[in-house]
Structure formats: C-alpha cells, structure tokens
PDB file of N, CA and C in Angstrom:
ATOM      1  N   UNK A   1      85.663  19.954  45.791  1.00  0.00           N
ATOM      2  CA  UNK A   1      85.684  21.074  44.854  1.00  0.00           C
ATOM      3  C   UNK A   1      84.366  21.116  44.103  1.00  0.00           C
ATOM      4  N   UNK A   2      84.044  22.487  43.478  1.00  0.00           N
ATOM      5  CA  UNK A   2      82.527  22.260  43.539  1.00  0.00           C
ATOM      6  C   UNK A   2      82.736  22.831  41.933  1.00  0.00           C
ATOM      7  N   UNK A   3      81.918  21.899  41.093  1.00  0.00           N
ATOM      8  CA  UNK A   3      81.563  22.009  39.114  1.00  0.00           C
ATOM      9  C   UNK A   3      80.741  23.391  38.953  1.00  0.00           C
ATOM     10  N   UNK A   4      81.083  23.780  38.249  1.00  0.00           N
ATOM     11  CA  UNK A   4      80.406  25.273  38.043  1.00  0.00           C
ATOM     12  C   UNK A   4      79.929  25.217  36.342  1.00  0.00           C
ATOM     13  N   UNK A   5      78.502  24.736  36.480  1.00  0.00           N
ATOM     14  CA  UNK A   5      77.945  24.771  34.845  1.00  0.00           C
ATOM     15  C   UNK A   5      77.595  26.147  34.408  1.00  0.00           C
ATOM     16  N   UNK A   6      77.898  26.236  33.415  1.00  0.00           N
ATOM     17  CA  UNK A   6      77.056  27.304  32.157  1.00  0.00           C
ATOM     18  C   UNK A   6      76.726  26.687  30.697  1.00  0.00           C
ATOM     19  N   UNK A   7      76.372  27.773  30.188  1.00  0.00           N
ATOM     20  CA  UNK A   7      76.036  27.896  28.928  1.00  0.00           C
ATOM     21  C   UNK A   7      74.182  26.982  28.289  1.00  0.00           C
ATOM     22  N   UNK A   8      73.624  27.202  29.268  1.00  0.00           N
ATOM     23  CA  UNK A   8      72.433  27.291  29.368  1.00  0.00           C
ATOM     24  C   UNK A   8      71.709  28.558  28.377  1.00  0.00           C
ATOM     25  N   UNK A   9      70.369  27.837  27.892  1.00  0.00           N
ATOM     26  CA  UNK A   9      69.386  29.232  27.348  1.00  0.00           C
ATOM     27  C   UNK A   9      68.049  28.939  27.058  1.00  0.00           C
ATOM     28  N   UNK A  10      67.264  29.251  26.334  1.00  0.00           N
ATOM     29  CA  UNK A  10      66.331  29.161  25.576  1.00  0.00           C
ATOM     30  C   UNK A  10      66.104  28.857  24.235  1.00  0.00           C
ATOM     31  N   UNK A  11      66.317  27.832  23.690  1.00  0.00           N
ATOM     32  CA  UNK A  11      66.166  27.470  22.253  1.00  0.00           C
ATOM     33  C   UNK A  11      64.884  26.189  21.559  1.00  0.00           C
ATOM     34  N   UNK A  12      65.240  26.317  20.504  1.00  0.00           N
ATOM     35  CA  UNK A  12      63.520  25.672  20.176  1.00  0.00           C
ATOM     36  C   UNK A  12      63.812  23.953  19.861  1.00  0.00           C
ATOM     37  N   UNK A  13      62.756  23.327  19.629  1.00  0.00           N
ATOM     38  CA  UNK A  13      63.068  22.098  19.350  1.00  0.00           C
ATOM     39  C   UNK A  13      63.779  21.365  18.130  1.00  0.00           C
ATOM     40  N   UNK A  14      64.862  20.932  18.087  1.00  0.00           N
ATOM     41  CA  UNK A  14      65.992  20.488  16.990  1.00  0.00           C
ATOM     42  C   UNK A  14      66.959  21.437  16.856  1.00  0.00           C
ATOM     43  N   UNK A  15      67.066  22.195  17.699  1.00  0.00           N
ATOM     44  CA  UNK A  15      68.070  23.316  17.832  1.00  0.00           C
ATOM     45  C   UNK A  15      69.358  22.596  18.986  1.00  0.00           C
ATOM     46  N   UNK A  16      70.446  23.055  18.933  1.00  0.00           N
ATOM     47  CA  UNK A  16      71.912  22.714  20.001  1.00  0.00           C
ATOM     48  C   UNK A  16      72.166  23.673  20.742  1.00  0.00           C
ATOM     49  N   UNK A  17      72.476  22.994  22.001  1.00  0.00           N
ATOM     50  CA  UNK A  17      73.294  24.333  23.278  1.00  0.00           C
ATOM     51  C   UNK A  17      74.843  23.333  23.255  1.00  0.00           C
ATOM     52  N   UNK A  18      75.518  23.493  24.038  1.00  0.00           N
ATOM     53  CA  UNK A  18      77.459  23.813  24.135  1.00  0.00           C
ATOM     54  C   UNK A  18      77.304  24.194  25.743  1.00  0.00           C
ATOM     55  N   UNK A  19      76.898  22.944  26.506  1.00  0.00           N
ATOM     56  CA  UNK A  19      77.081  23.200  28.153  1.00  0.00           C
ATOM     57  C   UNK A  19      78.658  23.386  28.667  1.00  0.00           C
ATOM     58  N   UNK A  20      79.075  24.121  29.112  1.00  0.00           N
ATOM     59  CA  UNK A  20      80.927  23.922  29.693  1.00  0.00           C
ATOM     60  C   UNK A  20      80.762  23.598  31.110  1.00  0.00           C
ATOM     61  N   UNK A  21      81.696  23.116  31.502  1.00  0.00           N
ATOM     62  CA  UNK A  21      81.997  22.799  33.160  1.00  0.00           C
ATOM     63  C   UNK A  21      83.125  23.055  34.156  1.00  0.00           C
ATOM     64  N   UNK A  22      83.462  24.057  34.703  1.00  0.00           N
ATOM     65  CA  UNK A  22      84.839  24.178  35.209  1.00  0.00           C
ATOM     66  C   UNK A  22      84.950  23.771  36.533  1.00  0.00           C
ATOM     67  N   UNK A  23      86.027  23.876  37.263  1.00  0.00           N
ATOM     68  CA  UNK A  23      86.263  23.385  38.837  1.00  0.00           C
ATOM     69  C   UNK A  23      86.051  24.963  39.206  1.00  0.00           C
ATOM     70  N   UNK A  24      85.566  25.206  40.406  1.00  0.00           N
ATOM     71  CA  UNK A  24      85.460  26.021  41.077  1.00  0.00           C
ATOM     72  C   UNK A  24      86.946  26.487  41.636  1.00  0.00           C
ATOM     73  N   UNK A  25      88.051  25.520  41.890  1.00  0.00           N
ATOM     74  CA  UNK A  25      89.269  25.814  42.227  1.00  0.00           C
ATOM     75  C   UNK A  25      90.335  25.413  40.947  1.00  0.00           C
ATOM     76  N   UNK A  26      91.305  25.989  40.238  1.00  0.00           N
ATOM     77  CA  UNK A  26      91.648  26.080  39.149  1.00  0.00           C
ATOM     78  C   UNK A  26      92.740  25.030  39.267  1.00  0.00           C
ATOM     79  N   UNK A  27      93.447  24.467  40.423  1.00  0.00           N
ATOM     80  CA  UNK A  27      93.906  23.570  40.720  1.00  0.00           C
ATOM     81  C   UNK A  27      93.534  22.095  40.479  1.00  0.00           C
ATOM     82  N   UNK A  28      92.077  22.329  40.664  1.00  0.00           N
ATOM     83  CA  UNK A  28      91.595  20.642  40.977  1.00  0.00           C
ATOM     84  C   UNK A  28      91.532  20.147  38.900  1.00  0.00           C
ATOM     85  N   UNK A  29      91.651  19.152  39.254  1.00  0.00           N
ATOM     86  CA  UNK A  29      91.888  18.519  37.761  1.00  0.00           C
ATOM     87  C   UNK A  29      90.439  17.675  37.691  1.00  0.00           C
ATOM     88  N   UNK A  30      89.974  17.876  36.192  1.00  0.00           N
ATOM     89  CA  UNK A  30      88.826  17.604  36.078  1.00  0.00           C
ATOM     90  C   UNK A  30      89.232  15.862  35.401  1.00  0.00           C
ATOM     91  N   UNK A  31      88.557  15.225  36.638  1.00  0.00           N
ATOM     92  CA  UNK A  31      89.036  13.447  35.835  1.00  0.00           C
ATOM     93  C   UNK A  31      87.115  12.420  35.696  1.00  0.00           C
ATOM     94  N   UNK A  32      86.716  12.202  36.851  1.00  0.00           N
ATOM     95  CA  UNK A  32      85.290  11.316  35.929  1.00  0.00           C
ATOM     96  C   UNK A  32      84.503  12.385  36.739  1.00  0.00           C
ATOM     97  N   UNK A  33      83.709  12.643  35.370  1.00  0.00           N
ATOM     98  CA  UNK A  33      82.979  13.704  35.717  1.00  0.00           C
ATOM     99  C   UNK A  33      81.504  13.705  35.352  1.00  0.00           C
ATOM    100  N   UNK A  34      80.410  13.972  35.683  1.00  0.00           N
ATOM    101  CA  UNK A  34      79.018  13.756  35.047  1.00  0.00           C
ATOM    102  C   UNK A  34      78.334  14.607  34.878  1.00  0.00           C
ATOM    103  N   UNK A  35      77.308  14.591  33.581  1.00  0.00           N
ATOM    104  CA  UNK A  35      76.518  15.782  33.611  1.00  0.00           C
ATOM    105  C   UNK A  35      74.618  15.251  34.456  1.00  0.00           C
ATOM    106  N   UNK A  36      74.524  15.912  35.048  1.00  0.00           N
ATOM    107  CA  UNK A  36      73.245  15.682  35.851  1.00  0.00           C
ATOM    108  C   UNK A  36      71.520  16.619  35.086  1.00  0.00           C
ATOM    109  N   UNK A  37      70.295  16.586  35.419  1.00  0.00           N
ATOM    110  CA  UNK A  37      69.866  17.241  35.527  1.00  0.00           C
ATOM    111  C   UNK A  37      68.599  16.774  36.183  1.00  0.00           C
ATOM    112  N   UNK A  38      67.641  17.929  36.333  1.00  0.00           N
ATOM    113  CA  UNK A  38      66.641  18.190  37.215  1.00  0.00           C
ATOM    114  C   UNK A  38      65.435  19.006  36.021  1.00  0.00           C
ATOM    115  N   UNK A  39      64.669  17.767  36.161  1.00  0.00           N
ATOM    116  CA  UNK A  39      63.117  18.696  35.423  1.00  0.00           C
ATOM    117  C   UNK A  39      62.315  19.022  36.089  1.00  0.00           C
ATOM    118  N   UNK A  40      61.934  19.895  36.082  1.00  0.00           N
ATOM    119  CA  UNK A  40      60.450  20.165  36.935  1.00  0.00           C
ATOM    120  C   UNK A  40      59.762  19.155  37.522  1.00  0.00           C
ATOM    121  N   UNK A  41      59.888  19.158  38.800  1.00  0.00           N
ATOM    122  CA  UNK A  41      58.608  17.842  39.504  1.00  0.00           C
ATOM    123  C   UNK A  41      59.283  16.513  39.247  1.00  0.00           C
ATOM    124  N   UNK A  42      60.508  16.326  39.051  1.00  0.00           N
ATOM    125  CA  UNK A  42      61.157  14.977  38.395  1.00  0.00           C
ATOM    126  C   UNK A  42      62.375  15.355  39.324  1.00  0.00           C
ATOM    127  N   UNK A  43      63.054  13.705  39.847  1.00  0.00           N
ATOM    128  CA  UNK A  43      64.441  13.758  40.477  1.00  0.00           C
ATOM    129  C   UNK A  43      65.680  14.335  39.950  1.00  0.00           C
ATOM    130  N   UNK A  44      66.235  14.633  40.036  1.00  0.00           N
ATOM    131  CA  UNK A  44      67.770  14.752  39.479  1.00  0.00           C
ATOM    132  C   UNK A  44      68.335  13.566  39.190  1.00  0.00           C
ATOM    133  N   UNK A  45      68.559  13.223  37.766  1.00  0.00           N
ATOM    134  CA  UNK A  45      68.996  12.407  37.390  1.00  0.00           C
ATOM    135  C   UNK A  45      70.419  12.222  36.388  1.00  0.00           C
ATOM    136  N   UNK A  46      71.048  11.110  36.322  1.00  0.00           N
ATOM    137  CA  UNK A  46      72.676  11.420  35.737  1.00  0.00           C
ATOM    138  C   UNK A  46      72.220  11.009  34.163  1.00  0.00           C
ATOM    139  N   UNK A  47      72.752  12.069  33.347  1.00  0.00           N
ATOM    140  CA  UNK A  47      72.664  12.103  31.711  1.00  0.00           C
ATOM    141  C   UNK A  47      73.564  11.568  30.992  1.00  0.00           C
ATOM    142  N   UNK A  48      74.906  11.917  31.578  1.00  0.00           N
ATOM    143  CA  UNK A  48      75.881  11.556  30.568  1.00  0.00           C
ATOM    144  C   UNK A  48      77.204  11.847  31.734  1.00  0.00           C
ATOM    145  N   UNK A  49      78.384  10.810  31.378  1.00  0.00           N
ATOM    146  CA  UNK A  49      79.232  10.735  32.535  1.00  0.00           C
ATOM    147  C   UNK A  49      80.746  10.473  31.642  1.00  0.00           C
ATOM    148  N   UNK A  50      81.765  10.565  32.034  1.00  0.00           N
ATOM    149  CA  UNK A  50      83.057  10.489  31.657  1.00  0.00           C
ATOM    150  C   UNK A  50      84.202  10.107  32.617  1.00  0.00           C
ATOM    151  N   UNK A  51      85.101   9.029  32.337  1.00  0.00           N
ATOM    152  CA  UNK A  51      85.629   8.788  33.555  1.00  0.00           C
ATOM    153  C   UNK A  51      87.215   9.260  32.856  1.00  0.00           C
ATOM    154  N   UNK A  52      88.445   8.715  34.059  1.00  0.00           N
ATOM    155  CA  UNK A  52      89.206   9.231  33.861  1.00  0.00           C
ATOM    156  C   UNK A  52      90.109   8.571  32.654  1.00  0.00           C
ATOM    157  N   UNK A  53      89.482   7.193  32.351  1.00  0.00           N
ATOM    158  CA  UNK A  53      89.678   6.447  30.683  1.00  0.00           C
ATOM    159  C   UNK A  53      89.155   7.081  29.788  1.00  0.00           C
ATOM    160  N   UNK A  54      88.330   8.544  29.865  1.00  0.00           N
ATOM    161  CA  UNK A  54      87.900   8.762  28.457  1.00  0.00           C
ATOM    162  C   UNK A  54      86.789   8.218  28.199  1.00  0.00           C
ATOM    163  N   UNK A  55      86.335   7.046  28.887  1.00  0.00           N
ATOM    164  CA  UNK A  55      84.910   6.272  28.555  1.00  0.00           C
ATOM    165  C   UNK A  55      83.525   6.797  28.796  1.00  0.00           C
ATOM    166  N   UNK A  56      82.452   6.393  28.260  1.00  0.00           N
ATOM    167  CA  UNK A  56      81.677   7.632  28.401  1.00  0.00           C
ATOM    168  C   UNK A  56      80.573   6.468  28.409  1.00  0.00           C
ATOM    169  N   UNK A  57      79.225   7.230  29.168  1.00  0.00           N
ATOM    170  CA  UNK A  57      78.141   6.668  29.247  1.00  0.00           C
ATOM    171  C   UNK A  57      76.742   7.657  29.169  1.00  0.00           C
ATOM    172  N   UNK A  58      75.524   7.541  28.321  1.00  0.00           N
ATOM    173  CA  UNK A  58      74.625   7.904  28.190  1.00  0.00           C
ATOM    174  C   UNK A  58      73.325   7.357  28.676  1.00  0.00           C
ATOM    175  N   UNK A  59      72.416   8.108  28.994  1.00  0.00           N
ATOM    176  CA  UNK A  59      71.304   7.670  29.077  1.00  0.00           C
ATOM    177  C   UNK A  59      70.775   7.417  27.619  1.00  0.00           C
ATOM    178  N   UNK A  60      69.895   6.330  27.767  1.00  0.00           N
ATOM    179  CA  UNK A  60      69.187   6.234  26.285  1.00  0.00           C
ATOM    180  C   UNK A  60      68.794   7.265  25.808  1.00  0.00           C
ATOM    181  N   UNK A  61      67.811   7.910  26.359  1.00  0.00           N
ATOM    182  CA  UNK A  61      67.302   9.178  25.555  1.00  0.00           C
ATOM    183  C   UNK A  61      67.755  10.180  25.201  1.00  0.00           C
ATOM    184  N   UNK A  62      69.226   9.990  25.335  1.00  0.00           N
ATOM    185  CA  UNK A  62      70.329  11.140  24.589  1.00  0.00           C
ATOM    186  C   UNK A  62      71.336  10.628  24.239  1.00  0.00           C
ATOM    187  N   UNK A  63      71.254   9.424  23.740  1.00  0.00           N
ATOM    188  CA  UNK A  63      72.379   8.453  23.350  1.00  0.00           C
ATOM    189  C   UNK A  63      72.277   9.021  21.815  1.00  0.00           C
ATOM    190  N   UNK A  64      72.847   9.422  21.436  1.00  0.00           N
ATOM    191  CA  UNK A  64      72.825   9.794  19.566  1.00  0.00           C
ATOM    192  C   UNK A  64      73.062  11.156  19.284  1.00  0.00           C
ATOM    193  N   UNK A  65      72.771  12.226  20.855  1.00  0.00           N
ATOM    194  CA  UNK A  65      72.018  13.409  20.717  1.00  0.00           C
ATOM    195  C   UNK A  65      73.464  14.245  21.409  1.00  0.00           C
ATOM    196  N   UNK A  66      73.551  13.283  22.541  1.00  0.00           N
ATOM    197  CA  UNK A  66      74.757  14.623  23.286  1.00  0.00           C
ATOM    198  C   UNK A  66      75.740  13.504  23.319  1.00  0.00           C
ATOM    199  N   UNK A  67      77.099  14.837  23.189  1.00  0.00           N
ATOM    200  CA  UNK A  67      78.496  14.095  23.495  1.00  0.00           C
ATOM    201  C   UNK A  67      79.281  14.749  24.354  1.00  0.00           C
ATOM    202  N   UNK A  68      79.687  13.797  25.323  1.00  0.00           N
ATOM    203  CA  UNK A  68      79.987  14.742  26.450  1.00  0.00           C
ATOM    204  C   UNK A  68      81.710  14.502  26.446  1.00  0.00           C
ATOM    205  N   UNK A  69      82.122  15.517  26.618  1.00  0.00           N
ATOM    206  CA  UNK A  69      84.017  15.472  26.358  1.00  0.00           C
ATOM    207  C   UNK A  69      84.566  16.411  27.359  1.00  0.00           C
ATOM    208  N   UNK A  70      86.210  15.902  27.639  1.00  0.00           N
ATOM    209  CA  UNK A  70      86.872  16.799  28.112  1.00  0.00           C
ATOM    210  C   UNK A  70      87.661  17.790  27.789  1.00  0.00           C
ATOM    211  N   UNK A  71      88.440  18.566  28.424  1.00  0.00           N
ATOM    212  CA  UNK A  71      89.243  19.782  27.226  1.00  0.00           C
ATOM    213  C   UNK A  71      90.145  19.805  28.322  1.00  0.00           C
ATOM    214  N   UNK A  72      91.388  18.515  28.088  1.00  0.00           N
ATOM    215  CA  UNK A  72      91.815  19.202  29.439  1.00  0.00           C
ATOM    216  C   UNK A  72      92.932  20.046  29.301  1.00  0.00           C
ATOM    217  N   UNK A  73      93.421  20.843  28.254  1.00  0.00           N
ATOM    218  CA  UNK A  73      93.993  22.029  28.203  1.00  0.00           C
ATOM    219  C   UNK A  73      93.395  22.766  29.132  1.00  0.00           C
ATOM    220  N   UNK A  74      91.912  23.248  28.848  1.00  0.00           N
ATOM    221  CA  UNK A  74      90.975  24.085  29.842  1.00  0.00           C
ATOM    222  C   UNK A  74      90.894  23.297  31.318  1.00  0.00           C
ATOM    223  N   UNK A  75      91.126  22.475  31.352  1.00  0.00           N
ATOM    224  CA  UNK A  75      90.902  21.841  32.294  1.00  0.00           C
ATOM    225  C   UNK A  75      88.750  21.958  32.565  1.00  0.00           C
ATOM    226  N   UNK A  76      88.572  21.777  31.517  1.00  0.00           N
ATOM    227  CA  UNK A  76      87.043  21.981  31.112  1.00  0.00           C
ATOM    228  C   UNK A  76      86.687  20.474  30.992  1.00  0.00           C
ATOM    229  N   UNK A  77      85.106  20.030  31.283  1.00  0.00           N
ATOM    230  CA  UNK A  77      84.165  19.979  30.383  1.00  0.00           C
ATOM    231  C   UNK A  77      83.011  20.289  29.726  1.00  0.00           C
ATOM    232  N   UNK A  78      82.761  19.442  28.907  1.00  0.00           N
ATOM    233  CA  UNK A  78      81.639  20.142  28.172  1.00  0.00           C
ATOM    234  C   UNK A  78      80.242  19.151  27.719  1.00  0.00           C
ATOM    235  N   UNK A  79      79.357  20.074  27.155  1.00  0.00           N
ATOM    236  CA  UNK A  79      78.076  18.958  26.826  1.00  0.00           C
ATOM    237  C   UNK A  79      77.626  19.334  25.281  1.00  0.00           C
ATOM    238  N   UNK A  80      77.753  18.750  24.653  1.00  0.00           N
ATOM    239  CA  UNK A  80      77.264  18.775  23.575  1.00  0.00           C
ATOM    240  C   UNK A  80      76.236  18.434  22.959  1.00  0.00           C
ATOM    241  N   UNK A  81      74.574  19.303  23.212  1.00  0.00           N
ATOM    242  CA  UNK A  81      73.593  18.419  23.075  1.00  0.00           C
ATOM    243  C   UNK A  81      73.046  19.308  21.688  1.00  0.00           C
ATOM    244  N   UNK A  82      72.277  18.057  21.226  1.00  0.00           N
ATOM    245  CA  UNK A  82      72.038  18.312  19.210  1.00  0.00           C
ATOM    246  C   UNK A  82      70.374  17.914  19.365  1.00  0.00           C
ATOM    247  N   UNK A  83      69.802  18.132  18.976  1.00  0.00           N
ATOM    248  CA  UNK A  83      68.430  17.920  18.197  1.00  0.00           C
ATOM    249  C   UNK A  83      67.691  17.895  19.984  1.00  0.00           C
ATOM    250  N   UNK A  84      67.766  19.208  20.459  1.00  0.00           N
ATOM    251  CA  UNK A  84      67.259  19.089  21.417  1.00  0.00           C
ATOM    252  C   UNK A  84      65.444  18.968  21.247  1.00  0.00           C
ATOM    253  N   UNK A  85      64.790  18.262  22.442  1.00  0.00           N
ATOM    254  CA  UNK A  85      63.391  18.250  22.310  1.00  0.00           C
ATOM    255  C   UNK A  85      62.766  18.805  23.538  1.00  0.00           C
ATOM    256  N   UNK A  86      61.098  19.015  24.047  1.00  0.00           N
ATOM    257  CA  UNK A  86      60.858  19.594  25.312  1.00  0.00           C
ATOM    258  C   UNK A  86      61.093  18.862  26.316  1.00  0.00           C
ATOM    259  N   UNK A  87      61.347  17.727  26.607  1.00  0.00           N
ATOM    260  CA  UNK A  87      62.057  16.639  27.585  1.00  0.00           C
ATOM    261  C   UNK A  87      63.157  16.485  28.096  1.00  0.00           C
ATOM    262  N   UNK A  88      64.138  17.749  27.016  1.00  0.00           N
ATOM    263  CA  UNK A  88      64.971  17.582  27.731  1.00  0.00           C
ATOM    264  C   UNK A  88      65.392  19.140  28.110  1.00  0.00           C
ATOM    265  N   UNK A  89      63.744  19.711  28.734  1.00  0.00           N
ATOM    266  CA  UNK A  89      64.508  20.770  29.458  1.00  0.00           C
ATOM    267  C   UNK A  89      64.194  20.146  30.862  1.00  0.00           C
ATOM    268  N   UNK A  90      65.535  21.097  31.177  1.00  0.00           N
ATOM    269  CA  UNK A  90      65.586  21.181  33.265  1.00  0.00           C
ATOM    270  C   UNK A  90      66.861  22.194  33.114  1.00  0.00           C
ATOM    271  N   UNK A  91      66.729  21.876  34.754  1.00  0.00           N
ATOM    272  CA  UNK A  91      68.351  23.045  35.009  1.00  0.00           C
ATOM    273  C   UNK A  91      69.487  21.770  34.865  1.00  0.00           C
ATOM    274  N   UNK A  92      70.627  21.418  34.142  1.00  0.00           N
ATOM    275  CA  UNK A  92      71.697  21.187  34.345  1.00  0.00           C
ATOM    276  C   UNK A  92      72.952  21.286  35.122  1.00  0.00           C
ATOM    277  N   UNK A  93      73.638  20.031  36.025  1.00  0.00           N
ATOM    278  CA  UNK A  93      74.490  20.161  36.695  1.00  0.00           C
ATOM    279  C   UNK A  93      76.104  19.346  35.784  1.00  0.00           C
ATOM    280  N   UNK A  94      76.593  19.853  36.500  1.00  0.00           N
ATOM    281  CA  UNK A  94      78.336  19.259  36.222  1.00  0.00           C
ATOM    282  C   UNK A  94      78.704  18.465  37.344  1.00  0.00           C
ATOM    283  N   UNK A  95      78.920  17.528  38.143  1.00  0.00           N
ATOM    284  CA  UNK A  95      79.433  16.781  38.994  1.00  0.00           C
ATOM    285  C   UNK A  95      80.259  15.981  38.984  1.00  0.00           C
ATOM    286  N   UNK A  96      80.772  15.917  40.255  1.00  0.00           N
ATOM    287  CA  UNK A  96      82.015  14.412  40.492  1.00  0.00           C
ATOM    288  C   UNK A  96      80.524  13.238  39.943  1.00  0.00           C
ATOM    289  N   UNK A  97      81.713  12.105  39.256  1.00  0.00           N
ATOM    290  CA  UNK A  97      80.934  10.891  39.130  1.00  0.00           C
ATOM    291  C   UNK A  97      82.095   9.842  39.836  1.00  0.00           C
ATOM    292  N   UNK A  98      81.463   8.738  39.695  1.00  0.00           N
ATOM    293  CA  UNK A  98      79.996   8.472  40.184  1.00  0.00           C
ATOM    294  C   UNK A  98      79.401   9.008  41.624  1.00  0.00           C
ATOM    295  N   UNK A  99      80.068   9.738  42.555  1.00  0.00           N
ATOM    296  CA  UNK A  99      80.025  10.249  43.964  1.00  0.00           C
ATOM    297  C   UNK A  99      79.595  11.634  43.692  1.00  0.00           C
ATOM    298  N   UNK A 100      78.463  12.015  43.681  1.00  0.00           N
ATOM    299  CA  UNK A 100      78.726  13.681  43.606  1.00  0.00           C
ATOM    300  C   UNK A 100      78.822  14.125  44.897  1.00  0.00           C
ATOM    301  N   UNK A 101      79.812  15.500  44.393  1.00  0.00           N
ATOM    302  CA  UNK A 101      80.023  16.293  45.684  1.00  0.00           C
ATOM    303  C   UNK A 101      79.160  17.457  45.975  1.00  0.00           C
ATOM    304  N   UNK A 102      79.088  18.434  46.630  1.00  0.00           N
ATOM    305  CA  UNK A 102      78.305  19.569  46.331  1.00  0.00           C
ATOM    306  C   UNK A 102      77.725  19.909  45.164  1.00  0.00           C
ATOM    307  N   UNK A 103      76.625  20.206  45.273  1.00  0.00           N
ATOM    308  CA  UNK A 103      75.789  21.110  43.698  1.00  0.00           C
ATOM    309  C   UNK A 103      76.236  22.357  44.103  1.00  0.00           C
ATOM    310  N   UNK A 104      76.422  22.587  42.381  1.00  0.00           N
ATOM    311  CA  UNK A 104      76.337  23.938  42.081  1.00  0.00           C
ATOM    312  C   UNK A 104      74.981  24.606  41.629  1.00  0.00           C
ATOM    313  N   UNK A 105      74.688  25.555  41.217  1.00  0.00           N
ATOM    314  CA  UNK A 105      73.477  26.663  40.787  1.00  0.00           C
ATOM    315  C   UNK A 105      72.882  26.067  39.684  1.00  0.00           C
ATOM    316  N   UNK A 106      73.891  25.192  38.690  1.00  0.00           N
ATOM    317  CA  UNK A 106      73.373  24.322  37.603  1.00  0.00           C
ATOM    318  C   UNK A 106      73.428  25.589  36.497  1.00  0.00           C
ATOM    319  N   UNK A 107      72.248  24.909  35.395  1.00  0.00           N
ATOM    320  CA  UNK A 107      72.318  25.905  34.556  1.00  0.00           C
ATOM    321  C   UNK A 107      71.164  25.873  33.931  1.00  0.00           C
ATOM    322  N   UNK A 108      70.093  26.460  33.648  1.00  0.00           N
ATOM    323  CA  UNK A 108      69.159  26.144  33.049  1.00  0.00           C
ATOM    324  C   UNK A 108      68.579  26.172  31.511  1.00  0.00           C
ATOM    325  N   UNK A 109      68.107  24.893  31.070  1.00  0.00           N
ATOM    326  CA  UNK A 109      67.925  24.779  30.226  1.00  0.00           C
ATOM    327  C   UNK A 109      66.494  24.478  29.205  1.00  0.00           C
ATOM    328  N   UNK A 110      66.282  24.992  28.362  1.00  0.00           N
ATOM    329  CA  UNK A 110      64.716  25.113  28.141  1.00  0.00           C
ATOM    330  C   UNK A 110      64.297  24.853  26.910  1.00  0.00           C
ATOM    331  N   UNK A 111      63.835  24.271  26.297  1.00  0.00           N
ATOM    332  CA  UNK A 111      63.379  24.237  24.962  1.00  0.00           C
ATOM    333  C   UNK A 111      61.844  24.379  24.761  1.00  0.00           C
ATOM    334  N   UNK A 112      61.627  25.229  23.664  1.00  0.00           N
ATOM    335  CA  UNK A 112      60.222  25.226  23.351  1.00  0.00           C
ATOM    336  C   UNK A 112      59.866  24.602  22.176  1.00  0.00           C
ATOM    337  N   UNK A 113      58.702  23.834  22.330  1.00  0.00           N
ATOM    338  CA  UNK A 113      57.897  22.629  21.130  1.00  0.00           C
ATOM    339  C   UNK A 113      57.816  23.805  20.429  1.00  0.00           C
TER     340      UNK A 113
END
C-alpha cells in the first residue's frame, strides 16, 4: 500500500509546517511508519519513524524540532516540524518503516534563510 504525503509549502526560517500521511487504500492500517526525505543532490534519508508501540525515533538534527505522531481515528500520520531552518528543505516522504514500500510523489518542502 502506498503513503500519500501532503501539506508541504514555502515558509521562512523558524517558521512550522503540519506534514499528514494517509494510506493510499483506506483499509490498510497505518502501524510503523516513517517520515523520509530527499534534498537536492543528497540521498533520501529516514527523519523520523514510529512503530506500532508508539515509540519514536529521530534524527539528531530534528530531535527537539519535529514530532512525529499517529491519529489513528484518521487512520493518519503526521509531522510536526517547529523552528524550521534551510537544511531542512527537500521533498518529503511517508513510508512503511523500517522496509519501505513504494514512494509516493512526496511533498515538497522549502524554507528560505
């Protein structure tokens, strides 16, 4: 089943975006899930992850900054990133963790110094 990110934009530095994540099929239940991204000229790399304990893991450089949660009423998740800086733009993904399955379109994200 394939993560379908939004809520991507353009905002400035120390400013917050509100990433969401849904299943592409409304059936599939969202259980460890990760947020990914991709910077320009840089690998795709895993940011922040959630398993099906609720437990959560960050990269250092957004350890303080984003909190990543589930909603599983919505059967959502989400990204919660705060005091964004220019490092941490790229396009953003939603994925199975630790195995990802298909990418989606991502979402892109941009901050200006």
């Amino acid at each position: 089943v394939q993560l379908q990110a939004s809520g991507g934009g353009l905002v400035q530095a120390g400013e917050s975006l509100r990433l969401s994540c849904v299943p592409s099929e409304v059936t599939f239940s969202v259980n460890s899930i990760g947020w990914y991204r991709q910077a320009p000229r840089n690998n795709r790399e895993l940011v922040a992850s959630i398993n099906m304990r609720g437990e959560t893991y960050y990269i250092p450089s957004v350890k303080g900054r984003f909190t990543i949660s589930k909603d599983n009423a919505r059967n959502s998740m989400n990204l919660q990133m705060n005091n964004l800086t220019f490092d941490d733009t790229a396009v953003y993904y939603c994925n199975h963790f630790p195995i990802p399955g298909p990418w989606g379109q991502g979402t892109l994200v941009t901050v200006s110094s």
